[in-house]
Protein backbone atom coordinates (compact mmCIF):
# COMPACT_ATOMS: atom_id res chain seq x y z
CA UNK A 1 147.57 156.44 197.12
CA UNK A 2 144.17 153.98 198.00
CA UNK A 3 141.02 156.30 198.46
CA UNK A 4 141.36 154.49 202.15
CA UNK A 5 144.76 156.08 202.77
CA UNK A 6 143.17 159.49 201.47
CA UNK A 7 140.04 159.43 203.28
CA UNK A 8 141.88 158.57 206.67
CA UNK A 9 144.03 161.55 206.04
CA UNK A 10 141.70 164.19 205.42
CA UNK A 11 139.96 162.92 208.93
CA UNK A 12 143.02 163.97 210.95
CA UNK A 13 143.23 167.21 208.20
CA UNK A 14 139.78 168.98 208.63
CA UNK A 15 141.10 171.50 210.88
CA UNK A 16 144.42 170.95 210.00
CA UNK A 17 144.39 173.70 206.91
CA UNK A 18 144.03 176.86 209.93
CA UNK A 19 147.00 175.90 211.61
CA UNK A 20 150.68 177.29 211.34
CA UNK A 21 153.28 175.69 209.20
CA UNK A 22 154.50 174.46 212.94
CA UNK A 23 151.49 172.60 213.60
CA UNK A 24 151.71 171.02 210.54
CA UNK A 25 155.23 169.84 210.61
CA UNK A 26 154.22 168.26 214.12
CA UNK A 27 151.13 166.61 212.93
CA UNK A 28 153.30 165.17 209.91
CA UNK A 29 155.93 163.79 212.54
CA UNK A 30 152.98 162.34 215.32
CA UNK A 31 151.34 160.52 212.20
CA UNK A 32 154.01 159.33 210.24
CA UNK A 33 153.99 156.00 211.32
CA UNK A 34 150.62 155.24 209.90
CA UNK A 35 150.60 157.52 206.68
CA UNK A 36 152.98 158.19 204.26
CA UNK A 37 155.07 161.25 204.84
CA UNK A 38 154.87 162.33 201.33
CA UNK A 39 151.43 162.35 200.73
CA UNK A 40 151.10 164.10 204.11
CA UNK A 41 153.24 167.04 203.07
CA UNK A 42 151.60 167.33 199.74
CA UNK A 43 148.10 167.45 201.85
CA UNK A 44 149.30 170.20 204.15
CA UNK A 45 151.03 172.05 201.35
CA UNK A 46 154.28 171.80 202.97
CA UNK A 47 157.59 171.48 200.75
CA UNK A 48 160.18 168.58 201.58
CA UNK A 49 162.44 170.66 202.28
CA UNK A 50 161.28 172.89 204.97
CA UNK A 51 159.88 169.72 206.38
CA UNK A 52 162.91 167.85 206.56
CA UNK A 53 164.81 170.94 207.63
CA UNK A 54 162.19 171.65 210.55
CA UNK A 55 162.63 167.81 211.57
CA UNK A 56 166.41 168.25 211.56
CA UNK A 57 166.76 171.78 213.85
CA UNK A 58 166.02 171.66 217.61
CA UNK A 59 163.53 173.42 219.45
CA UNK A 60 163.33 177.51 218.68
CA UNK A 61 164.57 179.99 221.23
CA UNK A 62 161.06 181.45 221.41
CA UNK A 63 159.59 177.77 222.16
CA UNK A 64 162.25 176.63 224.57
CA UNK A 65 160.84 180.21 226.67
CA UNK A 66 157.34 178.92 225.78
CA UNK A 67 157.95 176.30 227.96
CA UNK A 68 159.76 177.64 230.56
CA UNK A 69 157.31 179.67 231.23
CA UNK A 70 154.26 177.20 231.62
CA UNK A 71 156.24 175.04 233.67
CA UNK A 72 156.95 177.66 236.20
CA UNK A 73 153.47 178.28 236.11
């Protein structure tokens, strides 16, 4: 990886490090298009495979309720 690539991660990472394995996967997903997915994951300590699992379930029960609920709000 350039020093570019790795510099223009770690801008979108600062506060990236506090945030829940969920936040992570998402942030991974939004920015894949511009960064490399792998480098990504090995930023945010995530493994492939609970990535690539997270990307291939649907939205959890709890989340789906999540939602719900601030809509009706």
């Amino acid at each position: 990886m350039d020093t570019g690539t790795e510099r223009n991660i770690l801008k979108k990472a600062i506060a990236i490090f506090l945030w829940e394995r969920q936040e992570k996967y998402r942030s991974i997903k939004h920015h894949g298009f511009r960064f490399p997915v792998g480098e990504m994951r090995k930023m945010y300590k995530v493994s492939k495979r609970g990535y690539y699992n997270w990307l291939g379930r649907g939205p959890s029960k709890r989340w789906s309720e999540n939602k719900a609920i601030t809509a009706a709000v």
